[in-house]
N, C-alpha and C. Protein backbone atom coordinates (compact mmCIF):
# COMPACT_ATOMS: atom_id res chain seq x y z
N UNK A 1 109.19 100.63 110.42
CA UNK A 1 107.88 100.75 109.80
C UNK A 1 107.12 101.89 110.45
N UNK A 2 105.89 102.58 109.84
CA UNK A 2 105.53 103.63 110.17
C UNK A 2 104.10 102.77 110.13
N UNK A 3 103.30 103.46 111.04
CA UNK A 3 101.90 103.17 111.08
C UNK A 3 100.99 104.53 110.83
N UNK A 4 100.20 104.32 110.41
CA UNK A 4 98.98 105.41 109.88
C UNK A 4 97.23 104.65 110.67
N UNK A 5 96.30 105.39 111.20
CA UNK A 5 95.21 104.84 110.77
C UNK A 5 94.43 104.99 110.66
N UNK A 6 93.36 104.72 109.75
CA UNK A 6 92.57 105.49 108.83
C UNK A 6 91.38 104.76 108.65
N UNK A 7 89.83 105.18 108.64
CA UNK A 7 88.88 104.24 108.85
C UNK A 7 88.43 103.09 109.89
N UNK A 8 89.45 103.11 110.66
CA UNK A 8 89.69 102.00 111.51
C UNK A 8 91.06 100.85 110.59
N UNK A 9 91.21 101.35 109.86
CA UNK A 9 92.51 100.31 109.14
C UNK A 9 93.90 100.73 110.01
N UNK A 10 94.84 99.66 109.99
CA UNK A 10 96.17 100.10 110.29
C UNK A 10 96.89 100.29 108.81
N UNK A 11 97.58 101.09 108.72
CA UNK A 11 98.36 101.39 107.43
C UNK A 11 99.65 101.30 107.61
N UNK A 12 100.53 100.39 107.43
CA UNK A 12 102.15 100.52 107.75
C UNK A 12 102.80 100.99 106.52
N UNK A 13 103.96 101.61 106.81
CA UNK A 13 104.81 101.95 106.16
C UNK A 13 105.86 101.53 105.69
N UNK A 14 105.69 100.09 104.75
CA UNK A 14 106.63 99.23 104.88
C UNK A 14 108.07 99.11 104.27
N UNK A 15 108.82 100.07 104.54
CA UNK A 15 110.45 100.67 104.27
C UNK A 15 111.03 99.43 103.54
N UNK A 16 110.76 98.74 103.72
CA UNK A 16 111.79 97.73 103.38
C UNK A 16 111.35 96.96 101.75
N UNK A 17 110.27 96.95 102.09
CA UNK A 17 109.89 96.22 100.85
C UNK A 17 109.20 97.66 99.85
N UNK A 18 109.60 98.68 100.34
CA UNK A 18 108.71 99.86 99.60
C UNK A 18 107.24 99.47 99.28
N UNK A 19 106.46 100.09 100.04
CA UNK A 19 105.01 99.78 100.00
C UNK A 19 104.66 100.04 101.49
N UNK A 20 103.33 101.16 101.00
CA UNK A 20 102.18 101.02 102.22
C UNK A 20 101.29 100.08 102.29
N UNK A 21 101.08 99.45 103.26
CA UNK A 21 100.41 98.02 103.18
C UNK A 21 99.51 97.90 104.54
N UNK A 22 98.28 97.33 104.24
CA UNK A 22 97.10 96.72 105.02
C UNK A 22 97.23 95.54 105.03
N UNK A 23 97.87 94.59 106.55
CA UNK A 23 97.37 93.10 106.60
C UNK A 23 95.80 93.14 106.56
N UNK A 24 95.87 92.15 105.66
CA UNK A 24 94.34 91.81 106.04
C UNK A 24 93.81 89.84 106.49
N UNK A 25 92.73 89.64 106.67
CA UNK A 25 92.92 88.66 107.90
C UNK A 25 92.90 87.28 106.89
N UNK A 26 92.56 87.54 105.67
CA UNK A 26 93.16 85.97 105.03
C UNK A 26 94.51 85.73 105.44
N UNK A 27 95.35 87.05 105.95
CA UNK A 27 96.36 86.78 105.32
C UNK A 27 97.62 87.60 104.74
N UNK A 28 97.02 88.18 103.98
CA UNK A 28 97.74 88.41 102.16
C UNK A 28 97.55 89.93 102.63
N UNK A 29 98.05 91.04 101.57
CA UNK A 29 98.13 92.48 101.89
C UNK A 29 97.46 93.27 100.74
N UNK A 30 96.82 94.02 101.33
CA UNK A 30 96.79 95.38 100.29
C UNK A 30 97.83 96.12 100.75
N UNK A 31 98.19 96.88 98.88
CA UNK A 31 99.15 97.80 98.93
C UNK A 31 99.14 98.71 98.38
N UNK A 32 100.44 99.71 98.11
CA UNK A 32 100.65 100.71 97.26
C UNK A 32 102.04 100.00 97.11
N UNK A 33 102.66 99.86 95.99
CA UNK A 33 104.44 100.09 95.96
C UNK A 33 104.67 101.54 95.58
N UNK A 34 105.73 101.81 95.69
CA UNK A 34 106.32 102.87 95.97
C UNK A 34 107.78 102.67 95.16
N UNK A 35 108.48 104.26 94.62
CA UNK A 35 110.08 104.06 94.87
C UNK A 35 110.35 105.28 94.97
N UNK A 36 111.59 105.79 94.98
CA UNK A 36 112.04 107.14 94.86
C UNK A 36 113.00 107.33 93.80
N UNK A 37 112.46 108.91 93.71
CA UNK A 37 113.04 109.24 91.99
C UNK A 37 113.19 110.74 92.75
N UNK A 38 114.62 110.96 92.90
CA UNK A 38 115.51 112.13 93.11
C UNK A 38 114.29 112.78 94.36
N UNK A 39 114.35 112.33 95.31
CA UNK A 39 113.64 113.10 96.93
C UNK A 39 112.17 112.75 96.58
N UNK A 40 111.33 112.38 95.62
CA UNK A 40 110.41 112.34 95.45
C UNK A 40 110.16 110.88 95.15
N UNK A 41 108.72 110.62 95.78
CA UNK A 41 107.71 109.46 95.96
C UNK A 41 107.03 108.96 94.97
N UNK A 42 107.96 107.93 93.90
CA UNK A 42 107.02 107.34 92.44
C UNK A 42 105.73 106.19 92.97
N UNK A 43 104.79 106.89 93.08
CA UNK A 43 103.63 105.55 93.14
C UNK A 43 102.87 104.85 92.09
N UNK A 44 104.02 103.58 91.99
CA UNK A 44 103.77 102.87 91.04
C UNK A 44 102.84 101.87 90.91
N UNK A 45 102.48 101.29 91.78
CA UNK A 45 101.33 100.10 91.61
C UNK A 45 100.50 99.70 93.13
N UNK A 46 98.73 99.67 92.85
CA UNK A 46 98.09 99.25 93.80
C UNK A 46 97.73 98.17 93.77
N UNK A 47 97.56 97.29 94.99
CA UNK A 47 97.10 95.46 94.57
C UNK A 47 96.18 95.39 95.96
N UNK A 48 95.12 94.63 95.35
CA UNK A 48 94.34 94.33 96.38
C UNK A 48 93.80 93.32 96.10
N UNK A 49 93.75 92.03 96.66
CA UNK A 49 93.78 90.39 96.51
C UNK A 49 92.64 90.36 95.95
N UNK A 50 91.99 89.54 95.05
CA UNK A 50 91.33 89.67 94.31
C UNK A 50 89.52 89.92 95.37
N UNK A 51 89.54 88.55 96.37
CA UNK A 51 88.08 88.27 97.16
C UNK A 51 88.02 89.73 98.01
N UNK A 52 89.10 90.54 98.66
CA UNK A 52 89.15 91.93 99.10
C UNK A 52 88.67 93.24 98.36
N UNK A 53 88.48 93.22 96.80
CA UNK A 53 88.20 94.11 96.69
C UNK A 53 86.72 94.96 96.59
N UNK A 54 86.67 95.98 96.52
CA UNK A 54 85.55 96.80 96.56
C UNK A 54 85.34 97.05 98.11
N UNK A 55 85.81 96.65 99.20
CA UNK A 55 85.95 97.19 100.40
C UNK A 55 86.94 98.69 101.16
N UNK A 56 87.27 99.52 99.96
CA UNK A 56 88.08 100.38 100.36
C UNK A 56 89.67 100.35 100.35
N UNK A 57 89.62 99.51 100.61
CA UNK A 57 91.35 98.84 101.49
C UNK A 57 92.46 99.94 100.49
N UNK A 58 92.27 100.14 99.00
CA UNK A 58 93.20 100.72 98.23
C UNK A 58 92.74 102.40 98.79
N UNK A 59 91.32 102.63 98.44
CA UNK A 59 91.35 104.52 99.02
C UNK A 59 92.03 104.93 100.52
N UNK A 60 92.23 103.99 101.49
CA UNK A 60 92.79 104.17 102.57
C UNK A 60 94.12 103.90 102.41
N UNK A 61 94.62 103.39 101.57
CA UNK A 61 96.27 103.35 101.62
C UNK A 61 96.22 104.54 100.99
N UNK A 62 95.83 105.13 99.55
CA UNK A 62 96.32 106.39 98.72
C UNK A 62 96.71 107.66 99.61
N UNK A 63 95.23 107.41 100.82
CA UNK A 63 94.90 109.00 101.41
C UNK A 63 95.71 109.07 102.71
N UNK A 64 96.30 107.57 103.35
CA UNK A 64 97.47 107.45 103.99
C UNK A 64 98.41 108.07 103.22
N UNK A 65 98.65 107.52 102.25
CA UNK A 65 100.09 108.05 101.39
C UNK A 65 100.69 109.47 101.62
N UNK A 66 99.49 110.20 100.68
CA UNK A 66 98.78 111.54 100.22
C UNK A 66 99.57 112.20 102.20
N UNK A 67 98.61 111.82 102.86
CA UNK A 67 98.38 112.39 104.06
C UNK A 67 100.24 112.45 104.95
N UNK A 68 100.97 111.36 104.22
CA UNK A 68 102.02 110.90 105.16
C UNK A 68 103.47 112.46 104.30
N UNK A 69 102.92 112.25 102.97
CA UNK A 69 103.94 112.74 102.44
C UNK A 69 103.79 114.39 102.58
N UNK A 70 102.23 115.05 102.63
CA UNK A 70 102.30 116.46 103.20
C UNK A 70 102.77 116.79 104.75
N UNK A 71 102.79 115.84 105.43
CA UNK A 71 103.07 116.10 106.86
C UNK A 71 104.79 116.19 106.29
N UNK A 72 105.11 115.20 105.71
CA UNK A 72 106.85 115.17 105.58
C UNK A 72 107.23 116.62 104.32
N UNK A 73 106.53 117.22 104.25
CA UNK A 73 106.61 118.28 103.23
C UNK A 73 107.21 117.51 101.64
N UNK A 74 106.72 116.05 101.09
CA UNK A 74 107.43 115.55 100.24
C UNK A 74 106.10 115.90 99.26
N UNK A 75 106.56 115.32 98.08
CA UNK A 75 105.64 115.22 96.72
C UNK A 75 105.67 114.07 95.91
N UNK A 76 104.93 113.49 95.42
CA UNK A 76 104.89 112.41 94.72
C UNK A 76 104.80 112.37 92.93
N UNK A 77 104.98 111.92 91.98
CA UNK A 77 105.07 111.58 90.94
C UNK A 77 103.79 109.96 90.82
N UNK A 78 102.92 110.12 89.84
CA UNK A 78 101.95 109.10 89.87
C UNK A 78 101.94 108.51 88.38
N UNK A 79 102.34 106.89 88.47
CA UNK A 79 102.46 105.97 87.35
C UNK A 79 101.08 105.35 87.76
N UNK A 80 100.74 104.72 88.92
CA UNK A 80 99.58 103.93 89.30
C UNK A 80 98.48 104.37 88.58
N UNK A 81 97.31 103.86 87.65
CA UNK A 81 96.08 104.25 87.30
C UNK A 81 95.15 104.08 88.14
N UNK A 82 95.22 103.48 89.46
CA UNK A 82 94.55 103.42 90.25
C UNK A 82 94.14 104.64 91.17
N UNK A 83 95.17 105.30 91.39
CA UNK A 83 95.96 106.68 92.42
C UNK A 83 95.39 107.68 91.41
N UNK A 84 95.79 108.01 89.69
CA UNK A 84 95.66 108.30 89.25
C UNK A 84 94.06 108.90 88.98
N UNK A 85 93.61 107.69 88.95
CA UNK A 85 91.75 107.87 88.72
C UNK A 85 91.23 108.65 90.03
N UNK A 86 91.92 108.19 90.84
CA UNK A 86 91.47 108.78 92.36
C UNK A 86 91.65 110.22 92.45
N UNK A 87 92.48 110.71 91.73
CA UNK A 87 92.90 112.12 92.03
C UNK A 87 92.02 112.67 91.28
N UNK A 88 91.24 112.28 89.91
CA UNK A 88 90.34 113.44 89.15
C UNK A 88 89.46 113.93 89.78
N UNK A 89 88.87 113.07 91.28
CA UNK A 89 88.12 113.87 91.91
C UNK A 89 88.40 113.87 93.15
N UNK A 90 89.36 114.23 93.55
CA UNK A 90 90.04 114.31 94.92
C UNK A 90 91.33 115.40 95.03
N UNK A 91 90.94 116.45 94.86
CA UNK A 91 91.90 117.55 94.44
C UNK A 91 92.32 118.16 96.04
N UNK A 92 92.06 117.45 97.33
CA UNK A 92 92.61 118.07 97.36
C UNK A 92 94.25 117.70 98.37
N UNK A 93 94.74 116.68 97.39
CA UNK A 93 95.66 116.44 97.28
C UNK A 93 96.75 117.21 96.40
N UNK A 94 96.29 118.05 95.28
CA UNK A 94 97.02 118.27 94.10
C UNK A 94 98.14 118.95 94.59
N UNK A 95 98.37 119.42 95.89
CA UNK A 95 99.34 120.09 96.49
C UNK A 95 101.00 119.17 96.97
N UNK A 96 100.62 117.75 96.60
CA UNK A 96 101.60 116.73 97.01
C UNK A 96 101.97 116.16 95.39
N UNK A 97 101.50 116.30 94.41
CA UNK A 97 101.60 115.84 93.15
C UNK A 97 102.37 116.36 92.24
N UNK A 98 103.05 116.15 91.60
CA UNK A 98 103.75 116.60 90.71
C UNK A 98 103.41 116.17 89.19
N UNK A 99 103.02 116.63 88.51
CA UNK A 99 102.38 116.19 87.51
C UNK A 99 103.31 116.95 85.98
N UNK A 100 103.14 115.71 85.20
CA UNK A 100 103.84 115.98 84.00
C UNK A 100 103.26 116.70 83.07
């Protein structure tokens, strides 16, 4: 597992189950899932337990993501509408994106 941290959050990198993920103290996790599609990073779906949200927990996993995959010189492909919405005003990621 890889750790990131961001805001004061820990962000792991959770290899196994594909997904960057925030324990959080109910319990339960925020995430990103993830897969790979030929060297590149499909980010497919964000979840954040329902009583957790509006606290951030999803913009700190994205900009983990974002942040993990320019250090690794990788690029991502974006299905998530969550990630998605985030990027119309957050450009300056567009350098990790691959867009259709």
């Amino acid at each position: 597992m890889f750790l990131l941290t961001f805001g004061g959050m820990n962000v792991v990198n959770n290899k196994k189950d594909f997904r960057y993920e925030i324990a959080l103290e109910s319990g339960e996790y925020a995430y990103l899932q993830y897969r790979w599609l030929k060297g590149n990073m499909v980010l497919m779906h964000t979840f954040v337990p329902k009583e957790d949200r509006g606290k951030g927990y999803a913009t700190v996993i994205v900009k983990a993501v974002f942040e993990s995959l320019r250090q690794k010189g990788l690029r991502a492909v974006v299905y998530c509408p969550f990630v998605a919405k985030y990027l119309e005003t957050h450009h300056e990621y567009d350098d990790v994106v691959i867009r259709a």
